[in-house]
N, C-alpha and C. Protein backbone atom coordinates (compact mmCIF):
# COMPACT_ATOMS: atom_id res chain seq x y z
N UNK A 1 -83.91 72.18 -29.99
CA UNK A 1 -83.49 70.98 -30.68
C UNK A 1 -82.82 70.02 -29.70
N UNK A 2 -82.25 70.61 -29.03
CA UNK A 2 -80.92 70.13 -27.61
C UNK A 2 -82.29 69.00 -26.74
N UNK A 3 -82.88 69.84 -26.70
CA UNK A 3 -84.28 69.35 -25.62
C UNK A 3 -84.87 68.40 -25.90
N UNK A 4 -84.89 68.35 -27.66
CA UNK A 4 -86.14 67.03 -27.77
C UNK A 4 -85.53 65.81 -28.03
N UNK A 5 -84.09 66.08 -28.44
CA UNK A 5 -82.92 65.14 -28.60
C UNK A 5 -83.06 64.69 -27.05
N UNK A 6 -82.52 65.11 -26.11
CA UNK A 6 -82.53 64.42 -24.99
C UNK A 6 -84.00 63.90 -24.70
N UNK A 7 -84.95 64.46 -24.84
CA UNK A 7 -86.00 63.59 -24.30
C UNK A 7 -86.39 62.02 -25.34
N UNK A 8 -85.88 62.60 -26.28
CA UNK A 8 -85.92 60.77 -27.46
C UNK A 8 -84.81 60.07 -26.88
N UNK A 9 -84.16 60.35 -26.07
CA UNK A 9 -82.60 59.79 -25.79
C UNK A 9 -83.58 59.28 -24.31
N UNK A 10 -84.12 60.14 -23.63
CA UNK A 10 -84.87 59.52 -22.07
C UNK A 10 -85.62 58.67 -22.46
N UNK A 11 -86.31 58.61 -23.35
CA UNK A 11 -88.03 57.61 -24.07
C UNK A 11 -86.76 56.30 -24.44
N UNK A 12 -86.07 56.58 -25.15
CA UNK A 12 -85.14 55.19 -25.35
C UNK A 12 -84.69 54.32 -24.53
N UNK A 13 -84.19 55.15 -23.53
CA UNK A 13 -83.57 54.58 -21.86
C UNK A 13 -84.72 53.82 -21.35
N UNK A 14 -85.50 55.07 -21.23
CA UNK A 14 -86.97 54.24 -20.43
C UNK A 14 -86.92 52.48 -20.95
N UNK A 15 -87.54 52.94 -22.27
CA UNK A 15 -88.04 51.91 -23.07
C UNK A 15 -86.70 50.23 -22.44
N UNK A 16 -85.53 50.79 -22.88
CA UNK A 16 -84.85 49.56 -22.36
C UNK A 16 -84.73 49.15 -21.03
N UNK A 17 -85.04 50.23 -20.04
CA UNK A 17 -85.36 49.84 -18.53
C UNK A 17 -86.72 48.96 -18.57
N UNK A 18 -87.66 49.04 -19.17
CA UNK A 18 -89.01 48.82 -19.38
C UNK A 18 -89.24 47.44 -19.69
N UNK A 19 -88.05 47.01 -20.45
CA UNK A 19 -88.09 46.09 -21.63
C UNK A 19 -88.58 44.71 -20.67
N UNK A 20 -87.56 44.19 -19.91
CA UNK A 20 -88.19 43.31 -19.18
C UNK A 20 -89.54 42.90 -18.28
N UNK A 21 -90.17 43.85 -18.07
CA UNK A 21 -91.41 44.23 -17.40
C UNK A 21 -92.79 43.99 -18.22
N UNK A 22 -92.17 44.34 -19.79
CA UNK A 22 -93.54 44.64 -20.85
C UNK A 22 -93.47 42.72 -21.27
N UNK A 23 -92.22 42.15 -21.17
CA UNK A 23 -91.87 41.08 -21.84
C UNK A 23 -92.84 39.91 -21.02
N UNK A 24 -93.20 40.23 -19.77
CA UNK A 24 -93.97 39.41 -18.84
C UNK A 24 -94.98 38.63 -19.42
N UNK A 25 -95.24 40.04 -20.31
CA UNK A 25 -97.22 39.11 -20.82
C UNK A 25 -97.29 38.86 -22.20
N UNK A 26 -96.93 37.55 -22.33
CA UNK A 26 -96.36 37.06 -23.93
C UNK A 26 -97.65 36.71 -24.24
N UNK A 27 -98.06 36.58 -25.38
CA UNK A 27 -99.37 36.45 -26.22
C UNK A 27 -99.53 35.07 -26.63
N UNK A 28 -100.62 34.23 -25.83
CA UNK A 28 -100.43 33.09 -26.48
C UNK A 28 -100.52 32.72 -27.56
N UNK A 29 -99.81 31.41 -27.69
CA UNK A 29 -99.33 30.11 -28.87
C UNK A 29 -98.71 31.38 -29.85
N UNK A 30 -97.62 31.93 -29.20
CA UNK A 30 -96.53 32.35 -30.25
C UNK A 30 -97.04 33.38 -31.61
N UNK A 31 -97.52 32.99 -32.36
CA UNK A 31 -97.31 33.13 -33.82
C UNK A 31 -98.66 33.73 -33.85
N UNK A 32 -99.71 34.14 -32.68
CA UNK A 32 -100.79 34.54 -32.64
C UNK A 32 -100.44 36.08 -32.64
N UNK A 33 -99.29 36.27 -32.04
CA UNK A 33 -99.25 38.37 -32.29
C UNK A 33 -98.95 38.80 -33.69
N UNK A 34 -98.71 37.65 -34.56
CA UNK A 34 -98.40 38.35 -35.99
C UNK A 34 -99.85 38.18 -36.65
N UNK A 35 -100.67 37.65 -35.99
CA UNK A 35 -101.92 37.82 -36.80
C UNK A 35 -102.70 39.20 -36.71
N UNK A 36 -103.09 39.51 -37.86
CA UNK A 36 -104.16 41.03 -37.29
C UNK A 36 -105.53 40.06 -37.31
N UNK A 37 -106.32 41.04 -36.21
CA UNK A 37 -107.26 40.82 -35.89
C UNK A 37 -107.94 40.70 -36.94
N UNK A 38 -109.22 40.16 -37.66
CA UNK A 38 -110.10 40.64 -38.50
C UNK A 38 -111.37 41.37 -38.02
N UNK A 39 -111.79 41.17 -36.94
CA UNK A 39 -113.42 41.70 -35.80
C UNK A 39 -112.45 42.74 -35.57
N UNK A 40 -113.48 44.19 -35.56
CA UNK A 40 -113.73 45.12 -35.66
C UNK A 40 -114.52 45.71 -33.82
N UNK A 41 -114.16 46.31 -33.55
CA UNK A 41 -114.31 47.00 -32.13
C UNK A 41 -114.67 48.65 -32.08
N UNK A 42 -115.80 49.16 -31.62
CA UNK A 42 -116.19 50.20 -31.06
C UNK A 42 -115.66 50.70 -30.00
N UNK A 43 -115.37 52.19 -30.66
CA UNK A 43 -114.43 53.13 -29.18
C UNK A 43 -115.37 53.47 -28.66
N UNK A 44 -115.46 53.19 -27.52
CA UNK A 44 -116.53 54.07 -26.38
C UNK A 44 -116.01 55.09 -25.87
N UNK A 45 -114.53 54.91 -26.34
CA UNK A 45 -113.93 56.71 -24.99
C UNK A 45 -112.22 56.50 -25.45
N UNK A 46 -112.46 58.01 -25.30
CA UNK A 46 -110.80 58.04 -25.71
C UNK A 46 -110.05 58.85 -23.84
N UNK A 47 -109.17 58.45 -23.54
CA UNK A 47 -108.55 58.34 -22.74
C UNK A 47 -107.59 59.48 -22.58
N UNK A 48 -107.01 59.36 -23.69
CA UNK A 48 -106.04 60.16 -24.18
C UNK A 48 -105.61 60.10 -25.30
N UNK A 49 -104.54 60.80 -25.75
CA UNK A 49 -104.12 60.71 -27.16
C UNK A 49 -103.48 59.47 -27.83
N UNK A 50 -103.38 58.28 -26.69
CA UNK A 50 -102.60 57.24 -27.27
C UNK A 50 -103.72 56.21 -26.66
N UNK A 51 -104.09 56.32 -26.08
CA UNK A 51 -105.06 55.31 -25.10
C UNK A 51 -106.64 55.52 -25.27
N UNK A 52 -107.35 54.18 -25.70
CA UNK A 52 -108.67 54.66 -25.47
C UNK A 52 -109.82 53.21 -25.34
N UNK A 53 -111.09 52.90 -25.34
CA UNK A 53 -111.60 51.74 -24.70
C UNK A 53 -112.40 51.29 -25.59
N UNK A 54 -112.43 49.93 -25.79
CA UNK A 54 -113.62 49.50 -26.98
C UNK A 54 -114.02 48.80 -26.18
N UNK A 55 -115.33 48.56 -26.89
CA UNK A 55 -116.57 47.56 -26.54
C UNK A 55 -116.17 46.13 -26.83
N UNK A 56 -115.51 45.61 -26.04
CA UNK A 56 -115.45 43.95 -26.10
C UNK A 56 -115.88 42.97 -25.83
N UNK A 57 -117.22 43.59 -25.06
CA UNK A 57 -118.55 42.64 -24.71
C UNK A 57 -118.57 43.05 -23.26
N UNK A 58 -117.25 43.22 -22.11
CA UNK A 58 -117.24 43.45 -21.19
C UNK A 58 -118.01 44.21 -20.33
N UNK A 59 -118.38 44.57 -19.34
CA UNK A 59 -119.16 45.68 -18.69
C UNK A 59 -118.51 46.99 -19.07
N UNK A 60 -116.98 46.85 -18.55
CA UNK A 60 -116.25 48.24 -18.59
C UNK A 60 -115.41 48.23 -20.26
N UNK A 61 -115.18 47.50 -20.61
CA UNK A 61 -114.81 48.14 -22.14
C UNK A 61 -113.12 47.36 -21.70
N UNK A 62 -112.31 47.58 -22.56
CA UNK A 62 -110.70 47.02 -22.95
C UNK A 62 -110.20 48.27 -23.15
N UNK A 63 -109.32 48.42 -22.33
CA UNK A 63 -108.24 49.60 -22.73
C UNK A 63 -107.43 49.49 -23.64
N UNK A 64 -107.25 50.12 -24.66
CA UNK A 64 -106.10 50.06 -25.77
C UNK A 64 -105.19 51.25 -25.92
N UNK A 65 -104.07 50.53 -25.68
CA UNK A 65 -102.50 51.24 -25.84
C UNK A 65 -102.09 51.04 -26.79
N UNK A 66 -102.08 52.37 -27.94
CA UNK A 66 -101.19 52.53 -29.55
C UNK A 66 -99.79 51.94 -29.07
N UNK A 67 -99.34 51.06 -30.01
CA UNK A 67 -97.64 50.80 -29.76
C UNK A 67 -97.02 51.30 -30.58
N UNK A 68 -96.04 51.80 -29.84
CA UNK A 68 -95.19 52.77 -30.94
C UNK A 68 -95.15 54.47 -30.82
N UNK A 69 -95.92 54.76 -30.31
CA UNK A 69 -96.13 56.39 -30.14
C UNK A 69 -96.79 56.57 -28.90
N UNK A 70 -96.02 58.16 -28.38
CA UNK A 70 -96.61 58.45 -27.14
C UNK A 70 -96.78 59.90 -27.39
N UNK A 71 -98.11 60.24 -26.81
CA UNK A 71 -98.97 61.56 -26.66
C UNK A 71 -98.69 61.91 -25.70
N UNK A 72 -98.30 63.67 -25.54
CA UNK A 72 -98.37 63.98 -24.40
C UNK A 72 -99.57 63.79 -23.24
N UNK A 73 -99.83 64.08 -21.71
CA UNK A 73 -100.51 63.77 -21.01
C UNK A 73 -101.59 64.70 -21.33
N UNK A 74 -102.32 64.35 -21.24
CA UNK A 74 -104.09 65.13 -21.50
C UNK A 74 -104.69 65.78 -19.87
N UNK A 75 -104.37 65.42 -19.16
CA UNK A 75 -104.77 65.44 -17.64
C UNK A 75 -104.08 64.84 -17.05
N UNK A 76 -103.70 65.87 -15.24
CA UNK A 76 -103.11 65.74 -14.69
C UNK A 76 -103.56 63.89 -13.81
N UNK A 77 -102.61 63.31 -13.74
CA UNK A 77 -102.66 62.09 -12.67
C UNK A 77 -101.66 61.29 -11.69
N UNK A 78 -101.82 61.42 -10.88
CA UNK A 78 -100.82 60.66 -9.86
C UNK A 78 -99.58 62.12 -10.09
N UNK A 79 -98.18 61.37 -10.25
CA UNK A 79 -96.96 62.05 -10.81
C UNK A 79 -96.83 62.87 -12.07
N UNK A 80 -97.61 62.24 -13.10
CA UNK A 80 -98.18 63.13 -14.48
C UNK A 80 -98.95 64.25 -14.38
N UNK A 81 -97.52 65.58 -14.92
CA UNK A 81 -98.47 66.59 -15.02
C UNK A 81 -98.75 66.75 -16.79
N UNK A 82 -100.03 67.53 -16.76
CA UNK A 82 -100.56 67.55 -18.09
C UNK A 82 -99.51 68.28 -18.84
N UNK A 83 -99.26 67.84 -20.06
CA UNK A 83 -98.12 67.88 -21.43
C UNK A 83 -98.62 69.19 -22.24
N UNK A 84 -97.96 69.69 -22.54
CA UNK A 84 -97.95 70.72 -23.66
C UNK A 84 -98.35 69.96 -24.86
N UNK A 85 -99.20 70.72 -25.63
CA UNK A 85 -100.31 69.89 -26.47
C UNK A 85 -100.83 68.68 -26.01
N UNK A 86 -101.19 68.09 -25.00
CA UNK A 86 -101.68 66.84 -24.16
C UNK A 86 -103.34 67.03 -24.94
N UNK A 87 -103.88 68.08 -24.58
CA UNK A 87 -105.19 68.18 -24.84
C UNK A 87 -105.77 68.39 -26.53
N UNK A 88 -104.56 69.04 -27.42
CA UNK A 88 -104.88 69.35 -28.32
C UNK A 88 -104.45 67.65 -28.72
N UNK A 89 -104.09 66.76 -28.64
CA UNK A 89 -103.76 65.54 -28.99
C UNK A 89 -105.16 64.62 -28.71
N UNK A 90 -105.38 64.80 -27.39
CA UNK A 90 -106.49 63.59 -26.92
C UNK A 90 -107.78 64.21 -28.08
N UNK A 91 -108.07 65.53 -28.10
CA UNK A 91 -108.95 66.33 -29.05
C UNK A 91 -108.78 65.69 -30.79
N UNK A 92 -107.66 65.64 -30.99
CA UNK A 92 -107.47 65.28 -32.20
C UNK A 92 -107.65 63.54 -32.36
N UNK A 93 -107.98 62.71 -31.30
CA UNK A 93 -107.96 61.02 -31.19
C UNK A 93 -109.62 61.02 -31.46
N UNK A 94 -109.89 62.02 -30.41
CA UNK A 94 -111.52 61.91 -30.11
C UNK A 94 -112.21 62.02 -31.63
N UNK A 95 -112.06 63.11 -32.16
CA UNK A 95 -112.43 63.20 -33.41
C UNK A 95 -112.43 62.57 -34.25
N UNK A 96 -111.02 61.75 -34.34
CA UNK A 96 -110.88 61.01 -35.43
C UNK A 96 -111.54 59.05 -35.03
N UNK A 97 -111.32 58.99 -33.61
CA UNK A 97 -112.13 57.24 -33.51
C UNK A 97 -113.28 57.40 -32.52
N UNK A 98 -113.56 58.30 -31.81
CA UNK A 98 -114.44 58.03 -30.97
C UNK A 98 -116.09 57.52 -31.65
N UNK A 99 -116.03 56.71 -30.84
CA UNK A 99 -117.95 56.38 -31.64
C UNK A 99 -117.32 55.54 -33.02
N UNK A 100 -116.52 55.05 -33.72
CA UNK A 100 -115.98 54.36 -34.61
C UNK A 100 -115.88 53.32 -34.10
N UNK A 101 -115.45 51.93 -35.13
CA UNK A 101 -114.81 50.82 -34.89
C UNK A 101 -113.50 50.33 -35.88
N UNK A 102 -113.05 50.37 -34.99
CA UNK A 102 -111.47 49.84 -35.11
C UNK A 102 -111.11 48.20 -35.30
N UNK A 103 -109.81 48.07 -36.14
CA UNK A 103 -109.52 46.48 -36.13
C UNK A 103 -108.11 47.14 -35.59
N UNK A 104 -107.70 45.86 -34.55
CA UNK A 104 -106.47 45.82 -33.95
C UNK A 104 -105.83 44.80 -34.43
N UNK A 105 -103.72 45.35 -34.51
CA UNK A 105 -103.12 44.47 -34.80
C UNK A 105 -102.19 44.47 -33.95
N UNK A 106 -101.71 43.14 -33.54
CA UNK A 106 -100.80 42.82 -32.40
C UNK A 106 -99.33 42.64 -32.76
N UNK A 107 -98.81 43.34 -31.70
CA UNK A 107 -97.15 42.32 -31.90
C UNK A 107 -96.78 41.45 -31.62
N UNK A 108 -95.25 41.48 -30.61
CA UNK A 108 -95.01 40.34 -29.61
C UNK A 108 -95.76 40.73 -28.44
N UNK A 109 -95.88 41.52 -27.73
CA UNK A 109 -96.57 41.30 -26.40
C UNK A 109 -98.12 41.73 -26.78
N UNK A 110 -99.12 41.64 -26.23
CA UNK A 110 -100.39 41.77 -26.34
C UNK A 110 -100.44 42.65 -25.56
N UNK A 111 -100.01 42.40 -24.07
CA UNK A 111 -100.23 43.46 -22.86
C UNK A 111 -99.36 44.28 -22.30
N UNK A 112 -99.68 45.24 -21.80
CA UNK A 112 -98.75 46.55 -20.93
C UNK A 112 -98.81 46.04 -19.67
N UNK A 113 -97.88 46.49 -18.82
CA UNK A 113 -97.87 46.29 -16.74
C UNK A 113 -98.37 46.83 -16.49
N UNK A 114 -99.98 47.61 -17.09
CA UNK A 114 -101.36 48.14 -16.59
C UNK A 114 -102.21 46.96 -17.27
N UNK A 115 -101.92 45.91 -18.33
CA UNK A 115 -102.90 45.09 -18.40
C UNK A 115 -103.53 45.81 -19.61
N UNK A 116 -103.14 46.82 -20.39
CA UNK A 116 -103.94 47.19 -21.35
C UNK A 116 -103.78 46.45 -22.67
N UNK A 117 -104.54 46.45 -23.47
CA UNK A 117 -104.18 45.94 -24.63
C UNK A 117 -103.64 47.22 -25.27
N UNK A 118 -102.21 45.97 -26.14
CA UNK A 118 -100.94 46.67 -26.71
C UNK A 118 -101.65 46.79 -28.11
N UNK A 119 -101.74 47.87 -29.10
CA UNK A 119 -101.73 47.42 -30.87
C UNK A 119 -101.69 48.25 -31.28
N UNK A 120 -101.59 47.84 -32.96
CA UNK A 120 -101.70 48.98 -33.79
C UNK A 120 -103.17 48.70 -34.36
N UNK A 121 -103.58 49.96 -34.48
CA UNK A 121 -105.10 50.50 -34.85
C UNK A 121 -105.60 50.55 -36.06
N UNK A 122 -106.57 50.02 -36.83
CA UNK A 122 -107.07 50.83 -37.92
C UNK A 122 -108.40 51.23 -37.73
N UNK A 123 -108.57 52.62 -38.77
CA UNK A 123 -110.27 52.68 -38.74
C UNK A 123 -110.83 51.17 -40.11
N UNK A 124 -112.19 51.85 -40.08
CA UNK A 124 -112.44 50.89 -41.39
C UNK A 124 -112.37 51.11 -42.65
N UNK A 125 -111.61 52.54 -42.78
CA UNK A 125 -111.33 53.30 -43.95
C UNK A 125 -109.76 52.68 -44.35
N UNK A 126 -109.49 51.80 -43.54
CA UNK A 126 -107.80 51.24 -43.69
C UNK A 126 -106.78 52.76 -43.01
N UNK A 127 -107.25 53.54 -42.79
CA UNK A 127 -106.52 54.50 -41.41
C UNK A 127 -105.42 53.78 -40.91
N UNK A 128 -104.28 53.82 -40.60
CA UNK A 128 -103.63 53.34 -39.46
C UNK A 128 -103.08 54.71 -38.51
N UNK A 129 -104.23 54.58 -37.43
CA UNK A 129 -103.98 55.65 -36.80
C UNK A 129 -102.68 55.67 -35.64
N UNK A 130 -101.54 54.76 -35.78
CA UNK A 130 -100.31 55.16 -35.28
C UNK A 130 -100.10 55.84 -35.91
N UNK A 131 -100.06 55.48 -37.20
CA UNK A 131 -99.27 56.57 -38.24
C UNK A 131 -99.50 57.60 -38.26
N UNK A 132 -100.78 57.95 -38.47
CA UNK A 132 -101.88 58.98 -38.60
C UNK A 132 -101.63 60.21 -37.58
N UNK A 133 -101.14 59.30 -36.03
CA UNK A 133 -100.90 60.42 -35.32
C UNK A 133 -99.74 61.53 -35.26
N UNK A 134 -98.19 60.08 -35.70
CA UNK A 134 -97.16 60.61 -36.00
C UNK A 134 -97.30 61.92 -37.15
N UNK A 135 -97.40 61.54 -38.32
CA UNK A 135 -97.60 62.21 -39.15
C UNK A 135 -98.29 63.44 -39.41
N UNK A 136 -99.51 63.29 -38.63
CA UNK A 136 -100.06 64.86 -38.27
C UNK A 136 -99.44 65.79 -37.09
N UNK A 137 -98.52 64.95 -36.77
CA UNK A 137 -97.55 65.58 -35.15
C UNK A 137 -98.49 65.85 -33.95
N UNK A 138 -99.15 65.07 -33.63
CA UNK A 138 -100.09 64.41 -32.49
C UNK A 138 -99.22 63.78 -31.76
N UNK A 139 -98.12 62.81 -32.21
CA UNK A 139 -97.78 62.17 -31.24
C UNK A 139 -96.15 61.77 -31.55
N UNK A 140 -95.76 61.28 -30.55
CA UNK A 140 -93.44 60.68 -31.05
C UNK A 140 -93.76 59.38 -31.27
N UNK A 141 -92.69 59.21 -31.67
CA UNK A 141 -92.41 57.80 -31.22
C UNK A 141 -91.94 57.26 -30.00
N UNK A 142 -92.03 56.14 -29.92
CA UNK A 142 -91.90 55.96 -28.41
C UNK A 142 -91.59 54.42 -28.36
N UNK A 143 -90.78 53.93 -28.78
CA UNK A 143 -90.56 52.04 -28.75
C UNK A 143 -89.93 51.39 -27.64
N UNK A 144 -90.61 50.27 -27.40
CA UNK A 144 -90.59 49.51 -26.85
C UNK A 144 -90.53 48.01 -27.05
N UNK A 145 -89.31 47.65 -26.62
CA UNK A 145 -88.72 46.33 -27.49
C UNK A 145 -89.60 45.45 -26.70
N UNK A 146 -89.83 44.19 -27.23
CA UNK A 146 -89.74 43.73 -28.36
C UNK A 146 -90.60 43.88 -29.42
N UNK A 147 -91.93 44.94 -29.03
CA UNK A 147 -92.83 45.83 -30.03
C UNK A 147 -92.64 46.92 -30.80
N UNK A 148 -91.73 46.19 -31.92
CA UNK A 148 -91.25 47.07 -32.83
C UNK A 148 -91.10 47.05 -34.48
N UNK A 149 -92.17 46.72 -34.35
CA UNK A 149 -92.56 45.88 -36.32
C UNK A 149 -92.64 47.55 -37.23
N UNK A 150 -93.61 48.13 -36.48
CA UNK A 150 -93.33 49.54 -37.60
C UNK A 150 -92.52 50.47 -37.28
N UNK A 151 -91.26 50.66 -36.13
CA UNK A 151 -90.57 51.57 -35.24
C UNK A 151 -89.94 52.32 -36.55
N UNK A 152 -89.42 51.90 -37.63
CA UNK A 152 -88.92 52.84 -38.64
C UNK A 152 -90.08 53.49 -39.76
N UNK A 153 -90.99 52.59 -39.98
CA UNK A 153 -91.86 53.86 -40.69
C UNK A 153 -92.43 55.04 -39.29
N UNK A 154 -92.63 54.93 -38.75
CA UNK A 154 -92.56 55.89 -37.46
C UNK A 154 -92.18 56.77 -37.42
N UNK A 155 -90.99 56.71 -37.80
CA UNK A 155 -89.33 57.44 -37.34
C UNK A 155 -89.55 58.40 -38.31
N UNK A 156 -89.90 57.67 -39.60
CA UNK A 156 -89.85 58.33 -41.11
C UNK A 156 -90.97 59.28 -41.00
N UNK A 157 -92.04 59.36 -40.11
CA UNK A 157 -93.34 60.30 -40.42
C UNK A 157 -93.20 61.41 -39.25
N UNK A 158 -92.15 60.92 -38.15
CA UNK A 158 -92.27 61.88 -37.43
C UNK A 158 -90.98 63.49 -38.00
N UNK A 159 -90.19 62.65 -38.73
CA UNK A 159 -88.79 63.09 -39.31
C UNK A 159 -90.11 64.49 -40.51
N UNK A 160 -91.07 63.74 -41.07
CA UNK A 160 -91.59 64.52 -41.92
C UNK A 160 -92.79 65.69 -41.23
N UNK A 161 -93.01 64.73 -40.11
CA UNK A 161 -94.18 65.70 -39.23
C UNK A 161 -93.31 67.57 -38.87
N UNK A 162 -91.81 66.53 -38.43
CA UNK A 162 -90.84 67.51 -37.70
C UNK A 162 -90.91 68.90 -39.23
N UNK A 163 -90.67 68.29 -39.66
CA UNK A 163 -89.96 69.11 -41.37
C UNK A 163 -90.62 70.09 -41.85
N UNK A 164 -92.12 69.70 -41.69
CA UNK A 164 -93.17 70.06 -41.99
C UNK A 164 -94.06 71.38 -41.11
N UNK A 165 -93.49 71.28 -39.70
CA UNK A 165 -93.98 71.33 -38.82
C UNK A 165 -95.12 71.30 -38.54
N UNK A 166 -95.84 70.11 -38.46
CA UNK A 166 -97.07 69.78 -38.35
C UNK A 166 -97.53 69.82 -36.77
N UNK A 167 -98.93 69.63 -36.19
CA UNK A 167 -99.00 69.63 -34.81
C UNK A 167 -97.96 70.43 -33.90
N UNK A 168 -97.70 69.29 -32.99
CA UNK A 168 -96.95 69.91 -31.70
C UNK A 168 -95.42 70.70 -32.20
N UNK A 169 -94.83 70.13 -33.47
CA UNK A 169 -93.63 70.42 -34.15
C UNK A 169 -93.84 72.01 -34.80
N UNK A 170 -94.72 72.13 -34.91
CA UNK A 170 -95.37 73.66 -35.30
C UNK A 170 -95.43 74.90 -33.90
N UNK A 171 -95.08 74.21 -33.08
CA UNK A 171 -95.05 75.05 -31.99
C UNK A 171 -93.52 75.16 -31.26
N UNK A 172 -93.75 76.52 -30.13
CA UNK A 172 -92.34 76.50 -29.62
C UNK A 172 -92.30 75.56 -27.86
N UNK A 173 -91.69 74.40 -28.19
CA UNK A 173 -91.95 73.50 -27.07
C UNK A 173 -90.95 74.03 -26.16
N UNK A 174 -89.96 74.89 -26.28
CA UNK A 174 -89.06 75.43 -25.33
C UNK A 174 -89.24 76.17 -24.53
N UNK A 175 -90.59 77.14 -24.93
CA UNK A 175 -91.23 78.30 -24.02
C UNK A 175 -92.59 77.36 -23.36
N UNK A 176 -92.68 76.20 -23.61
CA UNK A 176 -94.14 75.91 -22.92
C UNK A 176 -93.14 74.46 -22.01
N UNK A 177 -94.59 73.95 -21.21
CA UNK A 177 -93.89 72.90 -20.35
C UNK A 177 -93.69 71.54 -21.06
N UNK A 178 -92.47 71.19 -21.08
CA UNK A 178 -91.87 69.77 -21.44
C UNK A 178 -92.86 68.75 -22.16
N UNK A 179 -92.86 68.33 -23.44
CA UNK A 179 -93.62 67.18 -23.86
C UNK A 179 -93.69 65.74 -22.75
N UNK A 180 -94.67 65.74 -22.27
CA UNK A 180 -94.43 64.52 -21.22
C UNK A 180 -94.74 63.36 -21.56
């Protein structure tokens, strides 16, 4: 319990070290991140459990970053070593959007300091797969100011994921390696 308390206490820190960095890439004419998208986008690939690429006409596809929740790592990269449930997470994304199309909804920032697109997800079943992930315990929360429109229903599904022990909360994260 000691453990995951401090690591929501590190994801918080982060997040406010972060804050100025994410704030860079403001979404133009203002009042455009409270709009949801209405066009609908095909996943070509899921990435990981929070990250994955639609068809936006581009050659290589648009990366999309869930806001609001973070999956452990799926595969090792750079400094990231792979997360305890990392794989059973990206497994559980794949299933549920891959080969689907998604409508994205924006906040205040549009973009991450990788340039990905920031949002929240739906399928076309009205899914909102932030939630979706919290709630099945796929994934934490993970906020990042000033992208923080659903940070308390969040809070509320992971509080029930925890309760429940659903996903990763169903397991003993103290004997395996660190949620990363």
């Amino acid at each position: 319990m000691n453990r995951i308390l401090r690591e929501l206490f590190t994801l918080s820190v982060t997040a406010l070290l972060l804050m100025p960095v994410t704030s860079c890439f403001p979404v133009k004419g203002g009042k455009e991140a409270e709009k949801i998208s209405h066009e609908y986008y095909l996943v070509t690939k899921v990435v990981d459990g929070d990250t994955f690429v639609i068809d936006d006409g581009s050659k290589k596809g648009a990366r999309v970053r869930l806001i609001g929740v973070d999956t452990p790592e799926s595969r090792k990269t750079g400094r990231k070593e792979i997360g305890y449930y990392g794989k059973e997470a990206k497994d559980f994304m794949t299933n549920l959007i891959l080969n689907k199309r998604v409508r994205l909804e924006y906040d205040v920032n549009k973009y991450d300091q990788y340039m990905r697109i920031l949002a929240y997800a739906y399928l076309e079943d009205g899914t909102f797969i932030n939630e979706y992930l919290v709630e099945s315990g796929y994934a934490m929360v993970m906020t990042f100011p000033p992208n923080v429109k659903y940070s308390e229903l969040f809070l509320r599904k992971q509080q029930e994921a925890r309760a429940k022990n659903r996903g990763l909360w169903g397991k003993t994260v103290e004997t395996k390696t660190e949620f990363k």
